[in-house]
N, C-alpha and C. Protein backbone atom coordinates (compact mmCIF):
# COMPACT_ATOMS: atom_id res chain seq x y z
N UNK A 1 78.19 121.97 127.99
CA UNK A 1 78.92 122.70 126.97
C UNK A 1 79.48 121.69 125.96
N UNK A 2 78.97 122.27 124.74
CA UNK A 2 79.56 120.82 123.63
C UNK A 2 81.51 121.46 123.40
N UNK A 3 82.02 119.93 123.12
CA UNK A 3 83.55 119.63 122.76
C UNK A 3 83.51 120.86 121.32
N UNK A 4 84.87 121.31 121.21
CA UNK A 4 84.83 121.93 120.08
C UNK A 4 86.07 121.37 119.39
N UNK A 5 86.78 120.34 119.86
CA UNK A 5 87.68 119.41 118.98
C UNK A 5 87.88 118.02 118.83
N UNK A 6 88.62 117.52 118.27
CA UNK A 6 88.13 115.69 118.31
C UNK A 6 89.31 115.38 119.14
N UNK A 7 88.89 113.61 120.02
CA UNK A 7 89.77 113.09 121.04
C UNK A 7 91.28 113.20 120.54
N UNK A 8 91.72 113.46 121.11
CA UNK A 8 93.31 113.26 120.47
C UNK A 8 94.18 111.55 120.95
N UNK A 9 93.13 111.10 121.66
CA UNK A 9 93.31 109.36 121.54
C UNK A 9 95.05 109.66 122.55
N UNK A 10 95.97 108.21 121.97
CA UNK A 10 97.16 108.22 122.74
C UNK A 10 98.00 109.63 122.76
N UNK A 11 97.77 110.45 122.01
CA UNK A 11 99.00 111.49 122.10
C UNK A 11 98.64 113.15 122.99
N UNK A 12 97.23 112.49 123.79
CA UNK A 12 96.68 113.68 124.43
C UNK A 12 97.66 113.89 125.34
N UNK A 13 98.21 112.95 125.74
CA UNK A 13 99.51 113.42 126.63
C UNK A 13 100.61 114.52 126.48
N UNK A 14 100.51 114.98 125.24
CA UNK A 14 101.49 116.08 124.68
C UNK A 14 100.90 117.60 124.33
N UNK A 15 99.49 117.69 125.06
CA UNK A 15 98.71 118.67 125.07
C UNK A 15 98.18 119.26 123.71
N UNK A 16 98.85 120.94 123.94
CA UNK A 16 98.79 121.69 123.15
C UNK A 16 100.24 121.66 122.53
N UNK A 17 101.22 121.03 122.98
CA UNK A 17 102.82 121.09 122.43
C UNK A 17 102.78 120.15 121.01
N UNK A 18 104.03 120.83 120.71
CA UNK A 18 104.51 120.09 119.30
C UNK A 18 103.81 120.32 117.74
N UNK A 19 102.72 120.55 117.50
CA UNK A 19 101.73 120.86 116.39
C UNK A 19 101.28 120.15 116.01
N UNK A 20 99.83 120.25 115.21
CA UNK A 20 98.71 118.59 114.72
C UNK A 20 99.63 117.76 114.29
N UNK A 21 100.67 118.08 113.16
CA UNK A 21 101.40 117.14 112.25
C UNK A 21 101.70 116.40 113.46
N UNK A 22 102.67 116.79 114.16
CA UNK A 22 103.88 115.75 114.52
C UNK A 22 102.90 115.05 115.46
N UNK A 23 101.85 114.97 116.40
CA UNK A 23 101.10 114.61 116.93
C UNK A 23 100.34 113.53 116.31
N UNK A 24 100.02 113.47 115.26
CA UNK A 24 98.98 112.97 114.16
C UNK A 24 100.27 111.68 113.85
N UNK A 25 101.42 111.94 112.87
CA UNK A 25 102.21 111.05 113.18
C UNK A 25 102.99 110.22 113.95
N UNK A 26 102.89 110.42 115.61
CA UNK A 26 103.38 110.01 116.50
C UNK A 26 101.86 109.00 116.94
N UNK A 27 100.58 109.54 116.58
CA UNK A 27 99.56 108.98 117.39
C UNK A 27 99.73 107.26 116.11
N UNK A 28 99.87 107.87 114.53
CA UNK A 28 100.01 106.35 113.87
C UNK A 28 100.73 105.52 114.17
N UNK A 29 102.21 105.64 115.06
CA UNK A 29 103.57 104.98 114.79
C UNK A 29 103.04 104.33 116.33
N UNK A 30 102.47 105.17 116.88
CA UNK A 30 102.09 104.23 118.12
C UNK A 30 100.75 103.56 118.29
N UNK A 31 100.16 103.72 117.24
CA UNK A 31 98.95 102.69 116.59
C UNK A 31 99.52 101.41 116.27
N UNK A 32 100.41 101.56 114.74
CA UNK A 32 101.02 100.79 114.30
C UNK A 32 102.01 99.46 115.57
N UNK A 33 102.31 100.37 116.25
CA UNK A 33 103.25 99.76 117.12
C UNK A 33 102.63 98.77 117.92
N UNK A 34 101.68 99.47 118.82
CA UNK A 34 101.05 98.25 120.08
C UNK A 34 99.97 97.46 119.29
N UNK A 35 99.60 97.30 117.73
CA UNK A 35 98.49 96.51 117.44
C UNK A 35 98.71 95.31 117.02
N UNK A 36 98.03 94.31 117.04
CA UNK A 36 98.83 93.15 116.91
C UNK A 36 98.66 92.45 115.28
N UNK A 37 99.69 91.35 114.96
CA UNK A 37 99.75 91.41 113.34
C UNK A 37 99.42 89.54 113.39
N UNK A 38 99.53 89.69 111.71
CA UNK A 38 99.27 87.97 111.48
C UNK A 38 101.13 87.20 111.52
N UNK A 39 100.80 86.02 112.46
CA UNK A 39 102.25 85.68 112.47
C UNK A 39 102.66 84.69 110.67
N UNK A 40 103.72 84.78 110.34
CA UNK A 40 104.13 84.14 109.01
C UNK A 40 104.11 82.83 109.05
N UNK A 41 104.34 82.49 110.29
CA UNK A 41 104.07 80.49 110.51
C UNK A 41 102.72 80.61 110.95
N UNK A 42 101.91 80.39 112.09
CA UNK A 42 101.12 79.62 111.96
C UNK A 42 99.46 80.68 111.63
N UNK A 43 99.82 81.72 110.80
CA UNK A 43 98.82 82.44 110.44
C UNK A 43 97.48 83.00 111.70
N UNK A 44 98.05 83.49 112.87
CA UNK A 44 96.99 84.06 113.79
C UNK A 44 97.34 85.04 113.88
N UNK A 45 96.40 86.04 114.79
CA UNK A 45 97.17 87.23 114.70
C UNK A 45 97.23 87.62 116.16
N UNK A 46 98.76 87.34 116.28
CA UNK A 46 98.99 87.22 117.95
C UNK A 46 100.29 87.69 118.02
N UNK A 47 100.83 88.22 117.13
CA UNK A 47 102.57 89.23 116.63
C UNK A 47 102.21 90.02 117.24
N UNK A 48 102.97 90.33 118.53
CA UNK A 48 103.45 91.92 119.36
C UNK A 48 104.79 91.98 119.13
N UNK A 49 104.71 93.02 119.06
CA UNK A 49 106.58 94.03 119.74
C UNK A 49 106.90 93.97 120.79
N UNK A 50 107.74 93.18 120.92
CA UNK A 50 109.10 92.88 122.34
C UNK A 50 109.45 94.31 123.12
N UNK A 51 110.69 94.79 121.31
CA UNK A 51 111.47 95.87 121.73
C UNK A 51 111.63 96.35 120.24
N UNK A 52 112.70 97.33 119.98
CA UNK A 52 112.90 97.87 118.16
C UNK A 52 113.32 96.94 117.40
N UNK A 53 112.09 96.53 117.19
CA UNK A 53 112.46 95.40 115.82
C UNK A 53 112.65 93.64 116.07
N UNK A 54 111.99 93.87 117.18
CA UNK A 54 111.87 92.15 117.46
C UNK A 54 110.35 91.68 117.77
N UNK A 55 109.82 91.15 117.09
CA UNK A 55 109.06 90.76 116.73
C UNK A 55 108.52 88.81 117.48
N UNK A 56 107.33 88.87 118.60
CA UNK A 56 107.01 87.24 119.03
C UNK A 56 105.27 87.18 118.65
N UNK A 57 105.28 85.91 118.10
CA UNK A 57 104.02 85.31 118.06
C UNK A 57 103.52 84.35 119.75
N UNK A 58 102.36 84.86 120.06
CA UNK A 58 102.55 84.49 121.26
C UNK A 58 101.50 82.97 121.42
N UNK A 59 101.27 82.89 120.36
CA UNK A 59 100.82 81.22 119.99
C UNK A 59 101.61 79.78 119.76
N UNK A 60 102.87 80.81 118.50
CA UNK A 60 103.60 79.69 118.70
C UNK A 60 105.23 80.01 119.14
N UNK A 61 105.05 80.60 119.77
CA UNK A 61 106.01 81.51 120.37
C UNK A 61 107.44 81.40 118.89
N UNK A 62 107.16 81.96 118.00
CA UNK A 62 108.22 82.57 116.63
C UNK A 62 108.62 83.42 117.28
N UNK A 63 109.72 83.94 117.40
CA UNK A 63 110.16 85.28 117.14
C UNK A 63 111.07 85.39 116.07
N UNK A 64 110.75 86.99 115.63
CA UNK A 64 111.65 86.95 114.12
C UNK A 64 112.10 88.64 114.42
N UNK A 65 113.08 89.17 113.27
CA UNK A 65 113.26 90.24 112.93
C UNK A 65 112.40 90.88 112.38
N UNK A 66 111.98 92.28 112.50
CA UNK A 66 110.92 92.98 111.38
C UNK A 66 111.39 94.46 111.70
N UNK A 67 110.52 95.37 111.14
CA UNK A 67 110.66 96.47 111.29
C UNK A 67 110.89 97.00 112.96
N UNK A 68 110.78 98.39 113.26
CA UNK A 68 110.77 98.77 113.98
C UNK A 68 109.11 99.69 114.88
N UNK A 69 108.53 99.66 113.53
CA UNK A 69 107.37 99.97 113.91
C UNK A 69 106.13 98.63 113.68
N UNK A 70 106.31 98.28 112.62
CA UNK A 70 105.75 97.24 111.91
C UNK A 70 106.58 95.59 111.51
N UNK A 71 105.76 94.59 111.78
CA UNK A 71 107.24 93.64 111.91
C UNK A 71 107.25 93.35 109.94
N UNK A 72 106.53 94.11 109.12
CA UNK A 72 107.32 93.74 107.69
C UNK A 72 107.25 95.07 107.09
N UNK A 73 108.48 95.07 106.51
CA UNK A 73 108.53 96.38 105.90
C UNK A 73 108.19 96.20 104.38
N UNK A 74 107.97 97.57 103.90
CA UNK A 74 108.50 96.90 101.87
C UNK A 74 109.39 96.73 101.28
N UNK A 75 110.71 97.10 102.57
CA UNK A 75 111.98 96.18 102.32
C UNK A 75 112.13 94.48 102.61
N UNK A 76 111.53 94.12 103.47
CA UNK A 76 111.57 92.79 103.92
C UNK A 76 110.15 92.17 102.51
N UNK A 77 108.85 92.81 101.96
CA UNK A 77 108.42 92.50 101.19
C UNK A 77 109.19 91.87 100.15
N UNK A 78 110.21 93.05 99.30
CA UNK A 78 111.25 92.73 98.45
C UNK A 78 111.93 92.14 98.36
N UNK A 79 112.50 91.11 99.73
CA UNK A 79 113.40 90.62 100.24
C UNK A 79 112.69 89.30 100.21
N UNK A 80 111.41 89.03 100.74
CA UNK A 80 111.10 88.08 100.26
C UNK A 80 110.58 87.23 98.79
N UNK A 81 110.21 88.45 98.25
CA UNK A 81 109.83 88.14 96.95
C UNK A 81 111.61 87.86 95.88
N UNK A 82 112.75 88.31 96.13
CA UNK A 82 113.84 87.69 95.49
C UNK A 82 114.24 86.83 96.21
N UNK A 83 113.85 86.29 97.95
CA UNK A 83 114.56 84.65 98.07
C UNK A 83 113.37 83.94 97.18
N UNK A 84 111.94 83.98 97.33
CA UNK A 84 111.33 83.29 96.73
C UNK A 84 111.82 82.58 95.36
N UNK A 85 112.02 83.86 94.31
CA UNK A 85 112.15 83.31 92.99
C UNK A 85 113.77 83.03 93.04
N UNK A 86 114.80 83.00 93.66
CA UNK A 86 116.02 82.21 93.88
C UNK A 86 115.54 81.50 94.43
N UNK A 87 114.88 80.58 94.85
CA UNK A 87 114.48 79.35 95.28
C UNK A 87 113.78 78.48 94.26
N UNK A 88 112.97 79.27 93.89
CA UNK A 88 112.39 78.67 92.45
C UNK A 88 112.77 78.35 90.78
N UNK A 89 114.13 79.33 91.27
CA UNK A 89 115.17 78.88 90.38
C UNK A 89 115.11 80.20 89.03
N UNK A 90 114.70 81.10 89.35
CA UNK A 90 114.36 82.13 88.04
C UNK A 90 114.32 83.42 89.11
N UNK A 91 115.73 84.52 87.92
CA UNK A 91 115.34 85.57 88.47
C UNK A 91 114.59 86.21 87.45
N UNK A 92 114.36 88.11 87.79
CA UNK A 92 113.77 88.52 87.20
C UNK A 92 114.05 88.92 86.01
N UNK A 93 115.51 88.60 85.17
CA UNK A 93 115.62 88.72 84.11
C UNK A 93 115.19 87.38 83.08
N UNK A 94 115.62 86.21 83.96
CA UNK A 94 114.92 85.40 83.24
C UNK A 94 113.10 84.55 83.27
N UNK A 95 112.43 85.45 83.74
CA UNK A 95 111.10 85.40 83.89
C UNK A 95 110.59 86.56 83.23
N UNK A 96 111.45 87.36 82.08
CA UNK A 96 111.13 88.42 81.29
C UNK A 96 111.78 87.33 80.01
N UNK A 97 112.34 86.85 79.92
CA UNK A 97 113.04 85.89 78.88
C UNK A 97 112.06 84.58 78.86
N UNK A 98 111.43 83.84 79.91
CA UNK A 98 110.55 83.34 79.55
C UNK A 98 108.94 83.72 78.89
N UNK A 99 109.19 84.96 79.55
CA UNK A 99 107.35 85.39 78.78
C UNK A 99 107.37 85.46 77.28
N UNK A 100 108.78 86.63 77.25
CA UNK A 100 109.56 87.18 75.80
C UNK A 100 108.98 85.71 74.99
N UNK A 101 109.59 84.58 75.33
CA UNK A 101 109.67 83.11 74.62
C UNK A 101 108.08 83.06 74.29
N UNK A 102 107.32 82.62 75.71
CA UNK A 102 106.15 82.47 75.54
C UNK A 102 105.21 83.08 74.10
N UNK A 103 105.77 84.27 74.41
CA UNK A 103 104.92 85.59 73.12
C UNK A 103 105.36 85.00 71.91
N UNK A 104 106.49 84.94 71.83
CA UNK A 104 106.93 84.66 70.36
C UNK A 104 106.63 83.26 69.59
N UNK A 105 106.31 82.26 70.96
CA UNK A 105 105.26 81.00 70.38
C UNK A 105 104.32 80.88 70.17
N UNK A 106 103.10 81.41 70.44
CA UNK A 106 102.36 82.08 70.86
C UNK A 106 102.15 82.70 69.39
N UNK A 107 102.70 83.90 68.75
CA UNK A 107 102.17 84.34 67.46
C UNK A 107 103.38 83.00 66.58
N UNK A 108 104.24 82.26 66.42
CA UNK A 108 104.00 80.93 65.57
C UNK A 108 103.11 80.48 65.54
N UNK A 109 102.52 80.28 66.84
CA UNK A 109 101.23 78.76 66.73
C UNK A 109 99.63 79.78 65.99
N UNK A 110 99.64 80.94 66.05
CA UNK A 110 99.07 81.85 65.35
C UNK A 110 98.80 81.56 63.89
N UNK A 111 100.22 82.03 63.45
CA UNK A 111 100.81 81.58 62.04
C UNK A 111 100.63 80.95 61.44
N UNK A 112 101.10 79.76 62.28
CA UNK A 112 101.06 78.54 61.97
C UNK A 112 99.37 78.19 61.30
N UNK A 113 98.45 78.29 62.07
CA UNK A 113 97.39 78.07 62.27
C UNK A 113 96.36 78.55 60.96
N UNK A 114 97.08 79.74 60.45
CA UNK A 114 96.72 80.60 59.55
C UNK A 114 96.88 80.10 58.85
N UNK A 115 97.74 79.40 58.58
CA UNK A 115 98.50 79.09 57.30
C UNK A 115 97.51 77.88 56.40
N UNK A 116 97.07 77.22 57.47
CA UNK A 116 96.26 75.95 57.47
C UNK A 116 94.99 76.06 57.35
């Protein structure tokens, strides 16, 4: 007798209860969860989940903070991208003040050029 639905993978455990949605999202968060990621130091991908939100590389044994499902969020993205440029010495108002500059030399040397 052929199947008349597809595997329901980790969340077959919850049968017919709860409805596709919440099933479908519980089967990603526990995808997301047990798969393993690239660590930020020594670039392998050997990052498991401890417990909520602790995060070990089991190469070079790092452990860090991260999400709870995922060890980077697109809060911790954001978070790194403003220590970055405070480190580099420019925030994002003045890396809109340098381009601003850039442009406006940019049609001088134009000008300039024209002129000649």
């Amino acid at each position: 007798m052929a199947k008349r639905t597809q595997k329901a993978g980790a969340t077959a455990r919850f049968g017919a209860r709860y409805g596709v949605s919440v099933r479908r999202n519980s089967a990603s968060a526990l995808a997301k969860k047990s798969r393993k990621y690239t660590c930020p130091v020594c670039q392998y991908q050997k990052v498991t989940r401890k417990s909520v939100g602790i995060w070990h590389c089991n190469k070079c044994d790092y452990t860090f903070a991260g999400g709870a499902w995922e060890p980077f969020t697109r809060a911790s993205d954001a978070n790194s991208r403003i220590m970055r440029r405070s480190v580099e010495g420019a925030t994002t108002a003045d890396m809109a003040y340098i381009a601003q500059q850039a442009a406006l030399d940019y049609e001088r040397s134009l000008s300039e050029s024209e002129e000649e």
